[in-house]
Structure formats: structure tokens, C-alpha cells
N, C-alpha and C. Protein backbone atom coordinates (compact mmCIF):
# COMPACT_ATOMS: atom_id res chain seq x y z
N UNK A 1 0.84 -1.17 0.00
CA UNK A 1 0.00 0.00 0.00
C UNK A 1 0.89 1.24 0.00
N UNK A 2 0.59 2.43 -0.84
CA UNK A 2 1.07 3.64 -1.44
C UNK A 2 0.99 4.41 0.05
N UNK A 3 1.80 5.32 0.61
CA UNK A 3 1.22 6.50 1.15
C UNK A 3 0.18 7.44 1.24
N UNK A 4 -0.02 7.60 -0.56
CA UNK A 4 -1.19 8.08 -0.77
C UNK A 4 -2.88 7.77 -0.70
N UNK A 5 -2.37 6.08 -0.86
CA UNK A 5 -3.74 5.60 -0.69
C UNK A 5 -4.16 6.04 0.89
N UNK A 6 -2.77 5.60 1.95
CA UNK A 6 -4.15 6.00 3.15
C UNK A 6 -3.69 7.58 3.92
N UNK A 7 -3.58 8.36 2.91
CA UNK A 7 -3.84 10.24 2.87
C UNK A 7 -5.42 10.27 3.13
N UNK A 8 -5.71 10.84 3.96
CA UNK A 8 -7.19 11.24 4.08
C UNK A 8 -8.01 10.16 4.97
N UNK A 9 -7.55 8.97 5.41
CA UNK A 9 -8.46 8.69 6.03
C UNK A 9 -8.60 9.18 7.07
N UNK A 10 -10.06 8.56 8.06
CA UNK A 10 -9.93 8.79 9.52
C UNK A 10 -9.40 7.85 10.38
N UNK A 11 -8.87 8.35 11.10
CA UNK A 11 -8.29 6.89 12.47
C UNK A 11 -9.22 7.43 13.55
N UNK A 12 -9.74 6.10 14.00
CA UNK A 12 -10.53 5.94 15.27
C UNK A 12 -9.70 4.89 15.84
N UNK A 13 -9.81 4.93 17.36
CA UNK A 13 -9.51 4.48 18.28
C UNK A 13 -10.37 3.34 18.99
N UNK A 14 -10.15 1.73 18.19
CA UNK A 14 -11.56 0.94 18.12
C UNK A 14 -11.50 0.83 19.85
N UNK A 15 -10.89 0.72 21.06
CA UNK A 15 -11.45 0.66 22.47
C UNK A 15 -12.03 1.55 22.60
N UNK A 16 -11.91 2.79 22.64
CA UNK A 16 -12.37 3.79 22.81
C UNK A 16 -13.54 4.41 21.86
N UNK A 17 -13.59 4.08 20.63
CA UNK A 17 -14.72 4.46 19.65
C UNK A 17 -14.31 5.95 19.54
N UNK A 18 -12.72 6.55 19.47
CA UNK A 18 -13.16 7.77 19.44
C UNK A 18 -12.09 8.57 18.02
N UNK A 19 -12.66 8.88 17.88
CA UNK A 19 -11.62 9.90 16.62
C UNK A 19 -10.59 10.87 16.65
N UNK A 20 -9.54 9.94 16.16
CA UNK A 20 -8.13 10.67 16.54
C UNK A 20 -8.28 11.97 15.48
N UNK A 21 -8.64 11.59 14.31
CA UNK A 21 -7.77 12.68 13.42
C UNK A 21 -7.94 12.11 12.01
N UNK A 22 -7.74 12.73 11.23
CA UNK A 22 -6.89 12.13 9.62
C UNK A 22 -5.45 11.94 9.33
N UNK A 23 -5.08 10.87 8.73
CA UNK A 23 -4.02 10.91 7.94
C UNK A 23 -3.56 11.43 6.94
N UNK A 24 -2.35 12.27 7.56
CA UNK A 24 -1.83 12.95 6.88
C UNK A 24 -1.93 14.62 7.32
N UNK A 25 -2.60 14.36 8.78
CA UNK A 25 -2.05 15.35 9.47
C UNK A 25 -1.43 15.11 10.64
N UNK A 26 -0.50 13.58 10.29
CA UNK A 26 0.00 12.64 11.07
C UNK A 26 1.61 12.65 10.76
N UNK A 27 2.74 12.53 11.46
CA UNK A 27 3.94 11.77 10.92
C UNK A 27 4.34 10.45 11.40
N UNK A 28 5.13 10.29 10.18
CA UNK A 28 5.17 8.86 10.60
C UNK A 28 6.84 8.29 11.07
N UNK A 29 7.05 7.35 11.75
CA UNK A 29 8.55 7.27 11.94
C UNK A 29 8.85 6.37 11.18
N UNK A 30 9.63 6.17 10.69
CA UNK A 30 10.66 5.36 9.62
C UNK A 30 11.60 4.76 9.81
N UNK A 31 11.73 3.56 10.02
CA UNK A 31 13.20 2.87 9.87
C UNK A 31 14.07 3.44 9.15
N UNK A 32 14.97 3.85 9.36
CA UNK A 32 15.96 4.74 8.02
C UNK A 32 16.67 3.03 7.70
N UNK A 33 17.01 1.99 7.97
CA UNK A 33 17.70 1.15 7.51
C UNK A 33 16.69 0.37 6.63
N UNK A 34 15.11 -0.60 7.20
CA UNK A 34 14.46 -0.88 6.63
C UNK A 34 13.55 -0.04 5.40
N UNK A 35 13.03 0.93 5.77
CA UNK A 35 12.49 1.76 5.17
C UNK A 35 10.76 1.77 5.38
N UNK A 36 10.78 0.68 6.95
CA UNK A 36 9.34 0.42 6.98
C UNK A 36 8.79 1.28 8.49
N UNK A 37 7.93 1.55 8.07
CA UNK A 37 6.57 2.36 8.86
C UNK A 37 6.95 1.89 10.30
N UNK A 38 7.25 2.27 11.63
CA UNK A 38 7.42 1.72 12.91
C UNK A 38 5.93 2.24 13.81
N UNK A 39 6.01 3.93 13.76
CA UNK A 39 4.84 4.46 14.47
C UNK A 39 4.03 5.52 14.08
N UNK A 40 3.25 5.66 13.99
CA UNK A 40 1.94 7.33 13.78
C UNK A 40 2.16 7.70 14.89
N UNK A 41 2.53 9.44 14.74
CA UNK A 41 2.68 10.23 15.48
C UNK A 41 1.41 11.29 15.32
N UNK A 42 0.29 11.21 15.86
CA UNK A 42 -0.91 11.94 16.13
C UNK A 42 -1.15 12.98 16.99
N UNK A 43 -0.71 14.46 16.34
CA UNK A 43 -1.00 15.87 17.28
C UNK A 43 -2.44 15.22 18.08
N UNK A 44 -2.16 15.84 19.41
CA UNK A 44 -3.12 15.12 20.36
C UNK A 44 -4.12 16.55 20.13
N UNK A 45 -3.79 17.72 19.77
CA UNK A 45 -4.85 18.56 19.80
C UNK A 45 -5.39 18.70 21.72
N UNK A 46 -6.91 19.35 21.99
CA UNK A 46 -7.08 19.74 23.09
C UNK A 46 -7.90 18.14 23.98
N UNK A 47 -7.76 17.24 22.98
CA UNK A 47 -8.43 16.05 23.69
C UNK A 47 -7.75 15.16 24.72
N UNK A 48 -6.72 15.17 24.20
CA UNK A 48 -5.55 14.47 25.12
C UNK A 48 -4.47 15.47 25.93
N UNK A 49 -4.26 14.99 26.97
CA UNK A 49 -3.73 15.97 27.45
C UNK A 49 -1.73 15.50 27.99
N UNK A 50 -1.46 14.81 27.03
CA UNK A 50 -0.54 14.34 27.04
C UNK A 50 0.93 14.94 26.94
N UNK A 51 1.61 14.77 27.47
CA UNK A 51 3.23 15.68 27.37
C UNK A 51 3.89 15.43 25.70
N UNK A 52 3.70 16.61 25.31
CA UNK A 52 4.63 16.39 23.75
C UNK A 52 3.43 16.78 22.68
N UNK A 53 2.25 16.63 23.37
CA UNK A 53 0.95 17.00 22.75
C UNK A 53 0.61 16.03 21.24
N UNK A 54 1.33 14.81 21.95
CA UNK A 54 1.40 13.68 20.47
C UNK A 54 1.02 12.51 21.05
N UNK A 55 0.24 11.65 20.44
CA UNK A 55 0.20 9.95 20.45
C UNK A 55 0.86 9.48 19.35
N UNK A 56 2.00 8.39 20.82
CA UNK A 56 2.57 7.60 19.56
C UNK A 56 1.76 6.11 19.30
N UNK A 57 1.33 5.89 18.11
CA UNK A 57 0.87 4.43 18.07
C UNK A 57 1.65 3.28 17.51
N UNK A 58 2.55 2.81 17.55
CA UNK A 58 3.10 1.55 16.84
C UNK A 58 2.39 1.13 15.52
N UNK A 59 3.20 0.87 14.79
CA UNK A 59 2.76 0.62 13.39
C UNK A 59 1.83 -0.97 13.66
N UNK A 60 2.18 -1.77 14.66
CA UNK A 60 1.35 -2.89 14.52
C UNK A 60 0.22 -3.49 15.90
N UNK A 61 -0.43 -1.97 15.95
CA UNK A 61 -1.66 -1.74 16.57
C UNK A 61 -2.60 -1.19 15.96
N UNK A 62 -2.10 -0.96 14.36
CA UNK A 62 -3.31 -0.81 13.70
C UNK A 62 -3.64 -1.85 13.46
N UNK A 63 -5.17 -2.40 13.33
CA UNK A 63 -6.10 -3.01 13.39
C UNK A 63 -6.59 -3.06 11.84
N UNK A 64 -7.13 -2.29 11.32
CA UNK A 64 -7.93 -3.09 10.15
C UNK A 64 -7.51 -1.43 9.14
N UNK A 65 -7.22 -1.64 7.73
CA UNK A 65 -6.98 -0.06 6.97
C UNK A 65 -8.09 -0.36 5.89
N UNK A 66 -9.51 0.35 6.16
CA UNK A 66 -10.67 0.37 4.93
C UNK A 66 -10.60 1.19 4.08
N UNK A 67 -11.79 1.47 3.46
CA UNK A 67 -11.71 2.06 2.03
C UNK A 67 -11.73 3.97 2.94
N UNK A 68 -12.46 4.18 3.76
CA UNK A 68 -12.49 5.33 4.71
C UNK A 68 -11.52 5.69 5.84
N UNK A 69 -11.22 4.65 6.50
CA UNK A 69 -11.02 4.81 7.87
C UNK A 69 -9.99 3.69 7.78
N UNK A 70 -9.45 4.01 9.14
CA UNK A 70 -8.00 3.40 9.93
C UNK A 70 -8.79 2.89 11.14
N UNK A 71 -8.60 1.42 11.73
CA UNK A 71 -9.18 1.57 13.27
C UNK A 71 -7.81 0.81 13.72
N UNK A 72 -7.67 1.99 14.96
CA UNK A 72 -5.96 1.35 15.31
C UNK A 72 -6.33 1.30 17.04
N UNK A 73 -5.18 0.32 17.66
CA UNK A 73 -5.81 0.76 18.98
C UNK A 73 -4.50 1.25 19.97
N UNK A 74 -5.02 2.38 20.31
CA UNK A 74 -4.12 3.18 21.09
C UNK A 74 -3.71 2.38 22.07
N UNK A 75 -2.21 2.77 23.18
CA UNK A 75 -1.67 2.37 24.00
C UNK A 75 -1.94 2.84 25.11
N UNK A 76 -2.70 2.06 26.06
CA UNK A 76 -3.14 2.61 27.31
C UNK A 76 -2.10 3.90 28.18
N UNK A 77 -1.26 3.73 28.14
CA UNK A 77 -0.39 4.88 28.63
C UNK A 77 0.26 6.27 27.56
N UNK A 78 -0.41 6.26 26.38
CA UNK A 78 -0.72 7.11 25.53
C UNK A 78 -2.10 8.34 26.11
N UNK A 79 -2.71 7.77 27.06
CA UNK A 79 -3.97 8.72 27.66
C UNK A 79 -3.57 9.03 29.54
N UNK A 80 -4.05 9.84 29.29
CA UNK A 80 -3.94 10.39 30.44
C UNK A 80 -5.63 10.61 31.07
N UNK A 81 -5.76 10.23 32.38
CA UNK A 81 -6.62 10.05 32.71
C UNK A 81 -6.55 11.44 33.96
């Protein structure tokens, strides 16, 4: 799968049911040796109140990539309660 194909979706947060954001107002980290996808870095915006004002998610906690949407599942110590 292209970069471009998943530009624009939404990622929800399937424990939570809640909506992070779109892709591609996301960065992503990169293996510089492999060249493969490790984590989404998601501006937390005013919902999360997290230090760095980012969720990091691991590239293999996304869950399912549809024709719309991303459902990935966040890391319990990614939220602040």
C-alpha cells in the first residue's frame, strides 16, 4: 500500500470508539535502515492531554486499513486520565 492511498483517512480508536484525526495530518517514523513504517505520530490537539501534545501508536496496533477509515488501537499509557 502507497502512502497516498491511506492520505485522508480517519483513524478511530476501536477501544475507545473515538476519533483521533486524519491521515496525513500525522507523521510517521521510519526505519531509516528498513524503510518500513514503525509508528503514527498523532497531534493530540485539546483532547488528550498528554506531554509532547502527540500519540505515539506503533505501526502494529493498527487493526484493520478500509476504504475510509484506519481503526488502530491506542496504547493505554498514551492517555492520560
Amino acid at each position: 500500500m502507497r502512502l497516498s492511498e491511506l492520505s485522508g483517512k480517519e483513524m478511530v480508536d476501536f477501544k475507545k470508539a473515538e476519533r483521533l484525526g486524519v491521515l496525513g495530518q500525522t507523521d510517521l517514523e521510519i526505519n531509516e535502515t528498513t524503510g518500513k513504517v514503525e509508528t503514527l505520530i498523532i497531534p493530540a490537539g485539546r483532547r488528550f492531554k498528554k506531554q509532547g501534545n502527540e500519540i505515539r501508536v506503533p505501526w502494529n496496533r493498527i487493526r484493520t486499513i478500509g476504504t475510509d477509515m484506519i481503526i488502530l488501537e491506542v496504547p493505554e499509557n498514551q492517555y492520560s486520565y
